[in-house]
C-alpha atoms as a PDB file:
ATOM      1  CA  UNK A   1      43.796  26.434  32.109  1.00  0.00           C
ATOM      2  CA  UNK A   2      41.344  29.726  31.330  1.00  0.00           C
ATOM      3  CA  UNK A   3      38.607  30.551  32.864  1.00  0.00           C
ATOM      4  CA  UNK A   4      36.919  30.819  29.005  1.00  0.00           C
ATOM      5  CA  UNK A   5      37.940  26.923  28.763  1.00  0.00           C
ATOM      6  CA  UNK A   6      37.230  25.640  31.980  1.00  0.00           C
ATOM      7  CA  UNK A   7      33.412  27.059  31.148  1.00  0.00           C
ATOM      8  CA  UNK A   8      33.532  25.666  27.772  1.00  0.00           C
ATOM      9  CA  UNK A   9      34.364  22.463  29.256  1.00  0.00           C
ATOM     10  CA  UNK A  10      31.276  23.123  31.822  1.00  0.00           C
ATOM     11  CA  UNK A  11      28.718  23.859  29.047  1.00  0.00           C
ATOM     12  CA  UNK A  12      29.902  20.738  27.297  1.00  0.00           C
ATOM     13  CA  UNK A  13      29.852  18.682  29.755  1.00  0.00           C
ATOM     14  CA  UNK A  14      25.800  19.721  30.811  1.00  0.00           C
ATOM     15  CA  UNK A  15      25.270  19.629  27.445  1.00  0.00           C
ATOM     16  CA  UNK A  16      25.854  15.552  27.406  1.00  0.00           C
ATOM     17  CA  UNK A  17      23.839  15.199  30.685  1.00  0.00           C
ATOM     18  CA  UNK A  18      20.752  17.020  28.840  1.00  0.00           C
ATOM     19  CA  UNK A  19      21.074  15.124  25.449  1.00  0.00           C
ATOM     20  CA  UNK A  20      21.748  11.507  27.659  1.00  0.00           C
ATOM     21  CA  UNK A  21      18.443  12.178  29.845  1.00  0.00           C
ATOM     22  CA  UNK A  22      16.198  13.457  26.640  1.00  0.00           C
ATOM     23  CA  UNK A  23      17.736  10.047  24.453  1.00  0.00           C
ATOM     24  CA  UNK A  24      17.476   7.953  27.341  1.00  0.00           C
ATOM     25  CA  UNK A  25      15.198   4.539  26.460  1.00  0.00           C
ATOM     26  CA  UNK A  26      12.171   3.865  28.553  1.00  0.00           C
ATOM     27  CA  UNK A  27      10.311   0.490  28.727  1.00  0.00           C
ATOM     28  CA  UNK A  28       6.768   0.981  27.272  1.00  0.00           C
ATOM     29  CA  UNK A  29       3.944  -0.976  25.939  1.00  0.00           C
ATOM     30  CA  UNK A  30       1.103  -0.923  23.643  1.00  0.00           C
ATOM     31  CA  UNK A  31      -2.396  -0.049  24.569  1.00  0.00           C
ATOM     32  CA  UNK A  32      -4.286  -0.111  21.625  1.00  0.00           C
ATOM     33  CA  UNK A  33      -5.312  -3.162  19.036  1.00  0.00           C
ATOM     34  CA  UNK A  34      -2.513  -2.521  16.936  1.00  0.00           C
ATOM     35  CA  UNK A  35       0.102   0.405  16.682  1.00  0.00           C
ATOM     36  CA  UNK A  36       2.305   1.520  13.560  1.00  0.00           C
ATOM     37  CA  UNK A  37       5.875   1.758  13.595  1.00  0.00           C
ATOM     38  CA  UNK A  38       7.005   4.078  11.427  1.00  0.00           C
ATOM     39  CA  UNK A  39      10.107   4.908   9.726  1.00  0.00           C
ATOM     40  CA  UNK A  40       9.823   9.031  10.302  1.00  0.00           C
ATOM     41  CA  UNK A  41       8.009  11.126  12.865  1.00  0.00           C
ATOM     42  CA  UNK A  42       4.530  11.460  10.627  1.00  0.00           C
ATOM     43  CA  UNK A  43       1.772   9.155  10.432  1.00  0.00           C
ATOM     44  CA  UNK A  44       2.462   9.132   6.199  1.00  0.00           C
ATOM     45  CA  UNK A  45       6.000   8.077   6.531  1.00  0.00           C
ATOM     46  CA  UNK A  46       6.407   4.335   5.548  1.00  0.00           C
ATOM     47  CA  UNK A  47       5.225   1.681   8.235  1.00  0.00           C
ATOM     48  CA  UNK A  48       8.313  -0.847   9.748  1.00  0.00           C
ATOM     49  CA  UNK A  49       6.135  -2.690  11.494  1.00  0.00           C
ATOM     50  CA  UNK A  50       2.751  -3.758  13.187  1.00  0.00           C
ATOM     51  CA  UNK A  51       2.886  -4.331  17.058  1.00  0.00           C
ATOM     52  CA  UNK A  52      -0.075  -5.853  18.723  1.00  0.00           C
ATOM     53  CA  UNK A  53      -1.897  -4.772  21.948  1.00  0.00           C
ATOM     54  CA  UNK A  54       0.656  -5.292  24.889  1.00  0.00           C
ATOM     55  CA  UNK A  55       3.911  -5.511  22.957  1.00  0.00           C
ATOM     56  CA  UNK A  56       6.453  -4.596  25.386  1.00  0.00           C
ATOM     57  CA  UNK A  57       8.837  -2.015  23.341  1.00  0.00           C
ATOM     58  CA  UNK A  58      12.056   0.647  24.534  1.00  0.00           C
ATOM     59  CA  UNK A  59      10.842   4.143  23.267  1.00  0.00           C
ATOM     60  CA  UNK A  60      13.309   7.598  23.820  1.00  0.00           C
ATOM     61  CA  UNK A  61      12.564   9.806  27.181  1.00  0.00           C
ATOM     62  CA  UNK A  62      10.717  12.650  25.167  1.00  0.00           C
ATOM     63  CA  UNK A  63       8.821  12.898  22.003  1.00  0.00           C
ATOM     64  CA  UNK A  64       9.449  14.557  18.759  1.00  0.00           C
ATOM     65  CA  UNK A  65       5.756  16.121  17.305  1.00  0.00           C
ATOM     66  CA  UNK A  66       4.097  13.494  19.059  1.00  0.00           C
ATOM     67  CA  UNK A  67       6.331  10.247  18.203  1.00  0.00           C
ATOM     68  CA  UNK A  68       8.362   8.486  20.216  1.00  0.00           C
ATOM     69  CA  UNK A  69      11.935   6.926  18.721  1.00  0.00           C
ATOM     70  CA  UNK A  70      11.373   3.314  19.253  1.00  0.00           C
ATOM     71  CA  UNK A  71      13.508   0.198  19.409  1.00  0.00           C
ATOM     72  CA  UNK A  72      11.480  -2.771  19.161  1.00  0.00           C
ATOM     73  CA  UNK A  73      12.056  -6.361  20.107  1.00  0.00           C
ATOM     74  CA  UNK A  74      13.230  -7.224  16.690  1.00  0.00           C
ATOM     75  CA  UNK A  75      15.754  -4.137  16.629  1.00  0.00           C
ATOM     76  CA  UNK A  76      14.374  -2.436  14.314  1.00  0.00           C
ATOM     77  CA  UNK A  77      14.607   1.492  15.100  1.00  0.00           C
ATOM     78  CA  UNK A  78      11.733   3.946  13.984  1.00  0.00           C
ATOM     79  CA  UNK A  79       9.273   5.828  15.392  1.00  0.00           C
ATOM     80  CA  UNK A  80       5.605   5.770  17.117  1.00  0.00           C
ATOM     81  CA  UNK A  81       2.740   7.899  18.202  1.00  0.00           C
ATOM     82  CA  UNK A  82       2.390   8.926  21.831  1.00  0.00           C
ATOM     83  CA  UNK A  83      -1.027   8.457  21.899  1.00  0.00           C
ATOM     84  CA  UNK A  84      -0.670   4.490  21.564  1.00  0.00           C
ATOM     85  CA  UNK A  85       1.758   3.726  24.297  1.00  0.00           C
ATOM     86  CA  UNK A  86       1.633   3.755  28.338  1.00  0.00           C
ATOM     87  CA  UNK A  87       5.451   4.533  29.426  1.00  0.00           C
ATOM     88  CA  UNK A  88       5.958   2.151  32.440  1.00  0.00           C
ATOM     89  CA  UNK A  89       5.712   3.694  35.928  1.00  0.00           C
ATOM     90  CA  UNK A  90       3.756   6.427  34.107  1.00  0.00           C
ATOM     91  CA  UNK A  91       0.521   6.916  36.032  1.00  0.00           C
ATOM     92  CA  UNK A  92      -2.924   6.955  34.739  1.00  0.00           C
ATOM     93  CA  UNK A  93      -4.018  10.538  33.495  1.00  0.00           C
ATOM     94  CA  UNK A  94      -6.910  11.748  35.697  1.00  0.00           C
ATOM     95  CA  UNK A  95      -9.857  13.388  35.086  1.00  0.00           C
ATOM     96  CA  UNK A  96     -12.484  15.512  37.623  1.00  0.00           C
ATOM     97  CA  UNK A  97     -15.531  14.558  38.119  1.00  0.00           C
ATOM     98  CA  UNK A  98     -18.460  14.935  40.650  1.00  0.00           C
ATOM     99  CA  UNK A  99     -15.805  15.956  43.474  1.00  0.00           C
ATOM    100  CA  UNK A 100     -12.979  13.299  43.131  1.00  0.00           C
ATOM    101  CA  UNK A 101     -10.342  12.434  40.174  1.00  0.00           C
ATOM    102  CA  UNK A 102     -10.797   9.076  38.446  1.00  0.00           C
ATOM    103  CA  UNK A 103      -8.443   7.310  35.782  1.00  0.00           C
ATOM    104  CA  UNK A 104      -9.356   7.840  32.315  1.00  0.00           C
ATOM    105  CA  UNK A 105      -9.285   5.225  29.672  1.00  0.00           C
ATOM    106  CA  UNK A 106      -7.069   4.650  26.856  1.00  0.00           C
ATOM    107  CA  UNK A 107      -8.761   5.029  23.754  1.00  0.00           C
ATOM    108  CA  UNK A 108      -8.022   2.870  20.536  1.00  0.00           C
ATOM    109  CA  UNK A 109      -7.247   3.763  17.270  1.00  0.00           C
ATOM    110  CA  UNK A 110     -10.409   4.483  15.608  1.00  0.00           C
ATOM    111  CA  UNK A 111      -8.381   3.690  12.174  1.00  0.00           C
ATOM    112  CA  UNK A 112      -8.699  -0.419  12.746  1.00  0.00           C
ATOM    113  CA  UNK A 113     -11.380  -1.889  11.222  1.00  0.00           C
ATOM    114  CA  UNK A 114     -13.280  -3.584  14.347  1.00  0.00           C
ATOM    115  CA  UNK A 115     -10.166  -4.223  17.035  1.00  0.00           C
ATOM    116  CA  UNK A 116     -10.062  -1.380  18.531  1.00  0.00           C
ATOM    117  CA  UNK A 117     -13.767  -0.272  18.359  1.00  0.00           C
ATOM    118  CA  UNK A 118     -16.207  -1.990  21.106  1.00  0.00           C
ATOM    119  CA  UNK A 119     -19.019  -1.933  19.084  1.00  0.00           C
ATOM    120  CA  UNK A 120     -19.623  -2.487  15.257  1.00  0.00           C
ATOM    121  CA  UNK A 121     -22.772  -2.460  12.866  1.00  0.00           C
ATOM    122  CA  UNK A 122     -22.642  -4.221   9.299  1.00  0.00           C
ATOM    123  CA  UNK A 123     -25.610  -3.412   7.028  1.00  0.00           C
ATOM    124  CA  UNK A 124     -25.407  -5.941   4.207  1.00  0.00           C
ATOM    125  CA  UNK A 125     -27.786  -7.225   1.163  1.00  0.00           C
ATOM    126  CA  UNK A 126     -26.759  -9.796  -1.426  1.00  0.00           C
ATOM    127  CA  UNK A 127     -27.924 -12.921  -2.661  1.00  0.00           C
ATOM    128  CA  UNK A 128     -29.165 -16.505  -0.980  1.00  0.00           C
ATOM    129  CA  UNK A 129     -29.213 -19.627  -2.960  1.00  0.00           C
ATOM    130  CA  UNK A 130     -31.561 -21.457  -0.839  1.00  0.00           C
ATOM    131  CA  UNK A 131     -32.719 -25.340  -2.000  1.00  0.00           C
ATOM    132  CA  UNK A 132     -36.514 -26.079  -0.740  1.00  0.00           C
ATOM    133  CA  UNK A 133     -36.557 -29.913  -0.763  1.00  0.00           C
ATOM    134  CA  UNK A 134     -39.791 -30.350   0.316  1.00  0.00           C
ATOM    135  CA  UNK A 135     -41.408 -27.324  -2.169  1.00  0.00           C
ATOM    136  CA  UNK A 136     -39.136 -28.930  -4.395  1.00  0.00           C
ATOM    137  CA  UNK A 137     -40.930 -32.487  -4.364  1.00  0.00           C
ATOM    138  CA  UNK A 138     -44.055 -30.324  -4.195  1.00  0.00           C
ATOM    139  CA  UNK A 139     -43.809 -29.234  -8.251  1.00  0.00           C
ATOM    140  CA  UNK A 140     -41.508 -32.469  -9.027  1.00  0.00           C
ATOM    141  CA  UNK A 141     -38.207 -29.994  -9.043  1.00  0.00           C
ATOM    142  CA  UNK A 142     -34.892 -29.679  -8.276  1.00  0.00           C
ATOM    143  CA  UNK A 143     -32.108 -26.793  -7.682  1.00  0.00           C
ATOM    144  CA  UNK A 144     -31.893 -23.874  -5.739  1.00  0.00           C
ATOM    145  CA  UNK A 145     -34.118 -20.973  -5.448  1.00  0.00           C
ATOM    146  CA  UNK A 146     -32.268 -17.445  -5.720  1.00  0.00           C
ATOM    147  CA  UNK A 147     -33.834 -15.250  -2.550  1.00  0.00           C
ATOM    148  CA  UNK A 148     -32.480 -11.544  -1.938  1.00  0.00           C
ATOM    149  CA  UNK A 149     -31.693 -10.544   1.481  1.00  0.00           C
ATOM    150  CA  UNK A 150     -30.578  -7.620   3.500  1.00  0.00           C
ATOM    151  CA  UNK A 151     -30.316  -7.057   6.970  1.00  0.00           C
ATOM    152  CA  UNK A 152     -27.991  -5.965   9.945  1.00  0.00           C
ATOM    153  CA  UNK A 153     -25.597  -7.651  12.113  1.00  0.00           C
ATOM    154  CA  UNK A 154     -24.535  -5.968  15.203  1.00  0.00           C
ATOM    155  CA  UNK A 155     -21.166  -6.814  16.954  1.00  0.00           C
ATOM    156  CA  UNK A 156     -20.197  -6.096  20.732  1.00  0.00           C
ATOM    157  CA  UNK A 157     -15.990  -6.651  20.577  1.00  0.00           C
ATOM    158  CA  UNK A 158     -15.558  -8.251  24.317  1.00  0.00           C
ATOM    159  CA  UNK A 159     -12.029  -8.533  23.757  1.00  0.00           C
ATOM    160  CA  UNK A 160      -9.294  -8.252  21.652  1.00  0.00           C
ATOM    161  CA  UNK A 161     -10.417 -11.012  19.116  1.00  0.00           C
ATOM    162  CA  UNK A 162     -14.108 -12.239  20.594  1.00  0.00           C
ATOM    163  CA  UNK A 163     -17.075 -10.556  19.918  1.00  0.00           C
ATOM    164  CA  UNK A 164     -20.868 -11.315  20.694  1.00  0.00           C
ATOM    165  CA  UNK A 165     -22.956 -10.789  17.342  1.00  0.00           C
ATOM    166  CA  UNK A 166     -27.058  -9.670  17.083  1.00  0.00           C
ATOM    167  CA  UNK A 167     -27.865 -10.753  13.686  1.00  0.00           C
ATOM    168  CA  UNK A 168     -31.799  -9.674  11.687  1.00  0.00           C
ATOM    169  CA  UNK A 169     -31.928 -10.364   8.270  1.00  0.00           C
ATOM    170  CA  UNK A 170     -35.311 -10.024   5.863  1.00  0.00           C
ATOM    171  CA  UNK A 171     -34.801 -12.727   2.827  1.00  0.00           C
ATOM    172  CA  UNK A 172     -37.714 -12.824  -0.194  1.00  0.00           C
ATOM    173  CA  UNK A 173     -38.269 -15.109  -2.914  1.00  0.00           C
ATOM    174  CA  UNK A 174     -40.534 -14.189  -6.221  1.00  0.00           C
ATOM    175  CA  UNK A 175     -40.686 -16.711  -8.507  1.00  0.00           C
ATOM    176  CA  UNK A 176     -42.985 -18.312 -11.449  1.00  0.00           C
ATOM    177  CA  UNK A 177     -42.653 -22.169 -10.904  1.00  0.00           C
ATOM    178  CA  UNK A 178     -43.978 -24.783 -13.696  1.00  0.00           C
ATOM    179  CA  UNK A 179     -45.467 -27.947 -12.012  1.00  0.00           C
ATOM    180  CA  UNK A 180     -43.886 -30.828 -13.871  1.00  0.00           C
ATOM    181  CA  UNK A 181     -46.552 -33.266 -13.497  1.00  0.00           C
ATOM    182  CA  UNK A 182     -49.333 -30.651 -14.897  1.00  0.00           C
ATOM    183  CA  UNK A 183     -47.676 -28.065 -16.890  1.00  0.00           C
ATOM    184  CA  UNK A 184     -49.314 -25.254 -14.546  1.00  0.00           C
ATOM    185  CA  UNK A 185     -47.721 -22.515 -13.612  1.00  0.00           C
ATOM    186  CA  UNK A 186     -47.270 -21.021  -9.837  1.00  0.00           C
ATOM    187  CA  UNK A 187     -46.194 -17.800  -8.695  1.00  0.00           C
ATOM    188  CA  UNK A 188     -44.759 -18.113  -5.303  1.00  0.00           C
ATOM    189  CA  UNK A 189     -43.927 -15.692  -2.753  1.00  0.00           C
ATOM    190  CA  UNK A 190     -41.757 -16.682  -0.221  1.00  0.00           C
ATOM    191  CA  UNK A 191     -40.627 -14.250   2.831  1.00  0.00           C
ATOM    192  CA  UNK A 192     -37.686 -15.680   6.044  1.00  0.00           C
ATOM    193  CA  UNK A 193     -36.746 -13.454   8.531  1.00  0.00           C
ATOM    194  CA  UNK A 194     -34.074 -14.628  10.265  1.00  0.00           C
ATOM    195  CA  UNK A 195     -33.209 -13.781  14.067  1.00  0.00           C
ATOM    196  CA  UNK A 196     -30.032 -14.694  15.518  1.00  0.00           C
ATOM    197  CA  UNK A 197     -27.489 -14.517  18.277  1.00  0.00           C
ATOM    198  CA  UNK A 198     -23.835 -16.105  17.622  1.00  0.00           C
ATOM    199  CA  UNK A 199     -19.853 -14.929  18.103  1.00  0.00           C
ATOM    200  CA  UNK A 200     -17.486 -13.807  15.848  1.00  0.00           C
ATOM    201  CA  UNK A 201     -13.807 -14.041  16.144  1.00  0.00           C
ATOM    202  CA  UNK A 202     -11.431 -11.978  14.080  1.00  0.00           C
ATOM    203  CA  UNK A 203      -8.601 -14.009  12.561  1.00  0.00           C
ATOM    204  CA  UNK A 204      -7.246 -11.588  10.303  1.00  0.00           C
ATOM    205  CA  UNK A 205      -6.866  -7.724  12.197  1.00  0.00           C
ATOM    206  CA  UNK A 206      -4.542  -5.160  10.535  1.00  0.00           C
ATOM    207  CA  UNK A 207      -4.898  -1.122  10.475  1.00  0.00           C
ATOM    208  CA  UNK A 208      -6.676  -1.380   6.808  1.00  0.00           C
ATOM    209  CA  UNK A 209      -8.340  -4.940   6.826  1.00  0.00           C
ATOM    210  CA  UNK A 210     -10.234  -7.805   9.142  1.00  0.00           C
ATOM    211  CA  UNK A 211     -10.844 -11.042   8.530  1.00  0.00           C
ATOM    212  CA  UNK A 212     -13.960 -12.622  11.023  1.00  0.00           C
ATOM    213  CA  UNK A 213     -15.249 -15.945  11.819  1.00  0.00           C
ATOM    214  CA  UNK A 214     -18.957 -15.835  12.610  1.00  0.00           C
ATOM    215  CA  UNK A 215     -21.484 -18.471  14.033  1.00  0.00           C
ATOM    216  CA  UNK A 216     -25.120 -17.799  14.877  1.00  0.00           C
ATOM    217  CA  UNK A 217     -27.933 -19.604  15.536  1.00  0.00           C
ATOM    218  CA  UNK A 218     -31.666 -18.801  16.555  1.00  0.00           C
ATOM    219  CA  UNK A 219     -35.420 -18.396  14.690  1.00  0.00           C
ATOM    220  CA  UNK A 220     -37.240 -17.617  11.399  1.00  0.00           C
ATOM    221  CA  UNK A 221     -40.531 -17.199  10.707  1.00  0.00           C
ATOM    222  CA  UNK A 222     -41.261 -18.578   7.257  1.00  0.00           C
ATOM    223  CA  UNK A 223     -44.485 -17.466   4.876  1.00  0.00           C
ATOM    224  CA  UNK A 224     -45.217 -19.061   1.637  1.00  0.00           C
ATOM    225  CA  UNK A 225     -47.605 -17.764  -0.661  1.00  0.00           C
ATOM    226  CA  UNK A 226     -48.399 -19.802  -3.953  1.00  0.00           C
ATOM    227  CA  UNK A 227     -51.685 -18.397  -7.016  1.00  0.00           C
ATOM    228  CA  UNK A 228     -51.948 -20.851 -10.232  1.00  0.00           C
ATOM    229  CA  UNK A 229     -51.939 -18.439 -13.039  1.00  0.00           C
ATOM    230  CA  UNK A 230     -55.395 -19.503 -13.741  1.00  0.00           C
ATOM    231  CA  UNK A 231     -57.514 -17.752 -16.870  1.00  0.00           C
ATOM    232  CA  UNK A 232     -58.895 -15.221 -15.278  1.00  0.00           C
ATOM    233  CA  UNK A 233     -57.381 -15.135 -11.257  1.00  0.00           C
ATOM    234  CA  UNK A 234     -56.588 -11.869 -10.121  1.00  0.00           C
ATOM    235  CA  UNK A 235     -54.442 -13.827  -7.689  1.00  0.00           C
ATOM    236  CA  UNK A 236     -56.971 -13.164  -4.257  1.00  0.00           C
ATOM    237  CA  UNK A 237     -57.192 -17.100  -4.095  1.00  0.00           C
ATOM    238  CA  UNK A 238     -53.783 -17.680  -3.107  1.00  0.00           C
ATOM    239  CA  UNK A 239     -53.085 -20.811  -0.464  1.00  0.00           C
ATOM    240  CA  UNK A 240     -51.445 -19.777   1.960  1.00  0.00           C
ATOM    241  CA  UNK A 241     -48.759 -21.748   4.557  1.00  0.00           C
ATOM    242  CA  UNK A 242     -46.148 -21.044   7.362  1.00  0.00           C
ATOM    243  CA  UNK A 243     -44.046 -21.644  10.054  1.00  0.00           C
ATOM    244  CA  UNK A 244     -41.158 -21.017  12.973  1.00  0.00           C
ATOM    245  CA  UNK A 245     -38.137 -22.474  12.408  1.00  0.00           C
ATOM    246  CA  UNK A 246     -35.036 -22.476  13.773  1.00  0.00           C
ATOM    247  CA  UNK A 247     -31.933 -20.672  11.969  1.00  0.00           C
ATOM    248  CA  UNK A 248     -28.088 -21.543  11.727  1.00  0.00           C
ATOM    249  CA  UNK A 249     -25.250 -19.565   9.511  1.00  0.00           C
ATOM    250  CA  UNK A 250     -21.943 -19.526   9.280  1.00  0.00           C
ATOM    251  CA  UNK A 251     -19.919 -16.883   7.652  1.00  0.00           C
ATOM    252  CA  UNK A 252     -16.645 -15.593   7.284  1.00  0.00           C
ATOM    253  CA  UNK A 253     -16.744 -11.843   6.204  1.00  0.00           C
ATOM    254  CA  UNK A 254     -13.717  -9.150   5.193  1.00  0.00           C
ATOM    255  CA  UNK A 255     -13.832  -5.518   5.747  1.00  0.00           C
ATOM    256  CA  UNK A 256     -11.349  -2.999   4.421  1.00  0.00           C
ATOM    257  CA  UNK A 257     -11.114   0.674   5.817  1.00  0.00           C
ATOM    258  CA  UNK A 258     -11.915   3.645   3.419  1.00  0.00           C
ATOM    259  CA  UNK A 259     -11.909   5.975   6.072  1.00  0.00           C
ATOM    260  CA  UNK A 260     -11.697   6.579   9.573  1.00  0.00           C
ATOM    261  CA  UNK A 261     -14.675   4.439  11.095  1.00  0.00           C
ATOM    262  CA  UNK A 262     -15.557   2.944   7.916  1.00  0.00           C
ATOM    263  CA  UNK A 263     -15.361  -0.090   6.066  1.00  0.00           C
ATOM    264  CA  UNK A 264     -16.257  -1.714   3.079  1.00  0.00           C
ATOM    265  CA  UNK A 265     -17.446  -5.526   4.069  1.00  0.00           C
ATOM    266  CA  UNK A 266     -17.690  -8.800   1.748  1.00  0.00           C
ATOM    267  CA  UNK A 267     -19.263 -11.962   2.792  1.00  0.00           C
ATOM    268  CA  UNK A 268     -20.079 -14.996   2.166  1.00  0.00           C
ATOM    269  CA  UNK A 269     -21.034 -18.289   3.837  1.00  0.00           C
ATOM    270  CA  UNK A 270     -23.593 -21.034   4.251  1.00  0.00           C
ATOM    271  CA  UNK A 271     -27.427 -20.991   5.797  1.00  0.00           C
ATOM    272  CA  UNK A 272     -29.883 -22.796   6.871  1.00  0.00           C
ATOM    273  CA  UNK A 273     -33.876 -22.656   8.103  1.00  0.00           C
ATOM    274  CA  UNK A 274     -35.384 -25.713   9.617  1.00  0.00           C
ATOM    275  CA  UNK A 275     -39.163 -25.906  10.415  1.00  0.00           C
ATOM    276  CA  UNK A 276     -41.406 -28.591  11.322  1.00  0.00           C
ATOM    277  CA  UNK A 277     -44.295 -30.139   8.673  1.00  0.00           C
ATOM    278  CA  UNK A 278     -46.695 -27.884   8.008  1.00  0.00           C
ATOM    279  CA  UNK A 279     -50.294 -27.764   5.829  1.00  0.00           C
ATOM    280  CA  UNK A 280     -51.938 -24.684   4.362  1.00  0.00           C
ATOM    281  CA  UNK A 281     -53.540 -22.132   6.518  1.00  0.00           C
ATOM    282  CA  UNK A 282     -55.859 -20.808   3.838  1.00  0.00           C
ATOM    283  CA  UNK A 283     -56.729 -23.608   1.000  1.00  0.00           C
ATOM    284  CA  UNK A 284     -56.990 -21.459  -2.074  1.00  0.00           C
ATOM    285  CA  UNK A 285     -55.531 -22.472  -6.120  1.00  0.00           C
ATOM    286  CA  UNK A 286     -53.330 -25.226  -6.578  1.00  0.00           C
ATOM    287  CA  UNK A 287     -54.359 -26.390  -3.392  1.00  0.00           C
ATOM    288  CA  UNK A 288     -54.086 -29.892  -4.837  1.00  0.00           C
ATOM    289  CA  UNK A 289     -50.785 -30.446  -5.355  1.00  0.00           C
ATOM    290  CA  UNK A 290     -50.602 -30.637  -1.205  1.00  0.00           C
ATOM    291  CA  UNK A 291     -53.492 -33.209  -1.319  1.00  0.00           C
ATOM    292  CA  UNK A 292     -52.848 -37.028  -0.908  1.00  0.00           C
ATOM    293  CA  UNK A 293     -54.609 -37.988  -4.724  1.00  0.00           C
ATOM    294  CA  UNK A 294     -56.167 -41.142  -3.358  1.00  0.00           C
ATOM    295  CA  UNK A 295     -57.803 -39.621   0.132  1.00  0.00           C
ATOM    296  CA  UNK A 296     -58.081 -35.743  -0.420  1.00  0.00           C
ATOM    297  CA  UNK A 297     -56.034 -35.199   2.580  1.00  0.00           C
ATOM    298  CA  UNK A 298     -53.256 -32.560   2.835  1.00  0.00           C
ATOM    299  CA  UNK A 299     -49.825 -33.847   3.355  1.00  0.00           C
ATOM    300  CA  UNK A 300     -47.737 -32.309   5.386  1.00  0.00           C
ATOM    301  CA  UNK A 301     -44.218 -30.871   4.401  1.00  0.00           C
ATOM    302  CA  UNK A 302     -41.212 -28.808   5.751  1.00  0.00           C
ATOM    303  CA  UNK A 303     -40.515 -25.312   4.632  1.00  0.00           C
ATOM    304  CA  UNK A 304     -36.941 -25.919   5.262  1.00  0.00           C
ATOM    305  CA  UNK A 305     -33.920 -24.443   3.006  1.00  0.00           C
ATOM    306  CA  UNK A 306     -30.341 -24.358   3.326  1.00  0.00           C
ATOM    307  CA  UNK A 307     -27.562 -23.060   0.570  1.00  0.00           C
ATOM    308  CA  UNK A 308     -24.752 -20.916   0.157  1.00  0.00           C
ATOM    309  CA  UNK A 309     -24.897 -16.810   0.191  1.00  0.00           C
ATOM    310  CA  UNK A 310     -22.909 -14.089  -0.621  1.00  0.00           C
ATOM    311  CA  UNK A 311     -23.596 -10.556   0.444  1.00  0.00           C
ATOM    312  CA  UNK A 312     -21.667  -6.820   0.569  1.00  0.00           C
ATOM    313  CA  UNK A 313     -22.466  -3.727   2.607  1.00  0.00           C
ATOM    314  CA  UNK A 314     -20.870  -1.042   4.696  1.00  0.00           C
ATOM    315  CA  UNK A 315     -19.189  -1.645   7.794  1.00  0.00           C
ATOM    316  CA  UNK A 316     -19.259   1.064  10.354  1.00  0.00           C
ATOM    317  CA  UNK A 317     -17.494   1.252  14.222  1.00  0.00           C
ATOM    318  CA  UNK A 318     -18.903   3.124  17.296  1.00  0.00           C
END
């Protein structure tokens, strides 16, 4: 045999060894919320398939502008950015600071709406269609009464699918009511503001949309301001009435990413304000409708509510 052949054979044969060790598969695993698997090396290629944080996966010995080749536990065969894996028996990158090196943390992708972001802020307003029963039986009514509201909820995400939620809300009501008993009317001003602590669990996490649970509880103070339209009244003789309550919602709420840490949110749920019995604080027109007609006395009454909302905002991750 030649010498040219027996170093064609040589090249060939080193050749193998480098393509076996770059294709070799290496066990890896998932370090963000969720992590694409796509079908090319590109981020705009179509997606195979959503893995979840953890998800053990085989991924090729090198990567190819950034992706990995990647055979998943379902076989299916595509590819997936570096920057959402840990190779096993890869070590921690490290970082210098103050003197000695310390591991640095993964980071998520910023892309999911909530999962992979610690902390979240929703600022919402909508609509709340509260029913008063005891201002109700006050004018001899029935029904809801349509308050706006807007507000902020705040969410720290504690783990993958738990979060603890800071809710403050402002909710207004300004309405003309008719007594049915007398014909007069009443314009009424009623204010809630809503302060509450609760936990949210997402049911529903993709890369483009969330689905979340929430539950919160805590206090509202609660002002109600009623002036007969009187001939004359300038409305300065208003009676005046309030309390503390305490507050309960539930809500489930959807956000859908527009772009990078931000997400359009829809929700919608049910609310309630309970407060104690109560009697004016400043007796002014109209008075008499709280007033027992046989002793002049003021009855007492609740400035409870509770009803159904809906509300949209702006979701936005940190």
């Amino acid at each position: 045999m030649s010498k040219n052949a027996l170093r064609r054979i040589r090249t060939v044969f080193a050749s193998s060894l480098v393509l076996l060790f770059l294709t070799a598969a290496r066990p890896a695993r998932v370090i963000t919320g969720t992590a694409e698997v796509y079908a090319d090396p590109s981020a705009e290629s179509t997606v195979l398939e959503t893995l979840q944080f953890d998800a053990a996966l085989a991924v090729s010995n090198v990567a190819t502008e950034g992706f990995f080749k990647v055979r998943t536990a379902d076989g299916k065969v595509g590819w997936i950015s570096s920057t959402v894996l840990k190779l096993e028996g890869e070590a921690p990158e490290m970082t210098e600071g103050e003197g000695r090196s310390t591991p640095s943390t993964p980071q998520g992708d910023s892309r999911v709406p909530g999962v992979s972001s610690k902390v979240m802020a929703n600022l919402v307003g909508g609509a709340y269609f509260g029913v008063p029963p005891d201002v109700n039986l006050l004018f001899g009514l029935s029904g809801v009464r349509t308050h706006l509201q807007a507000g902020a909820e705040f969410e720290w995400r504690f783990s993958k699918h738990f979060g603890l939620l800071f809710r403050g809300e402002w909710q207004g009501l300004n309405s003309v009511i008719t007594d049915s008993e007398t014909g007069a009317n009443f314009t009424l001003v009623s204010t809630a503001i809503p302060l509450e602590l609760g936990v949210n669990t997402a049911i529903i996490s993709t890369r483009q949309f969330e689905l979340g649970l929430g539950v919160l509880g805590g206090v509202s103070p609660v002002t109600w301001v009623s002036t007969e339209d009187l001939p004359n009244s300038t409305g300065e003789n208003a009676t005046f009435a309030s309390a503390v309550g305490f507050s309960g919602l539930v809500r489930l709420n959807a956000a859908f990413r527009i772009v990078s840490r931000f997400s359009i949110l829809i929700e919608g749920g049910w609310r309630m304000i309970l407060t104690g019995q109560t009697v004016p604080a400043v007796e002014g027109s109209g008075v008499d409708l709280w007033k027992n007609p046989d002793t002049g006395d003021l009855i007492p009454l609740a400035l409870s509510q509770s009803g159904p909302f809906v509300s949209g905002g702006l979701r936005i991750a940190f």
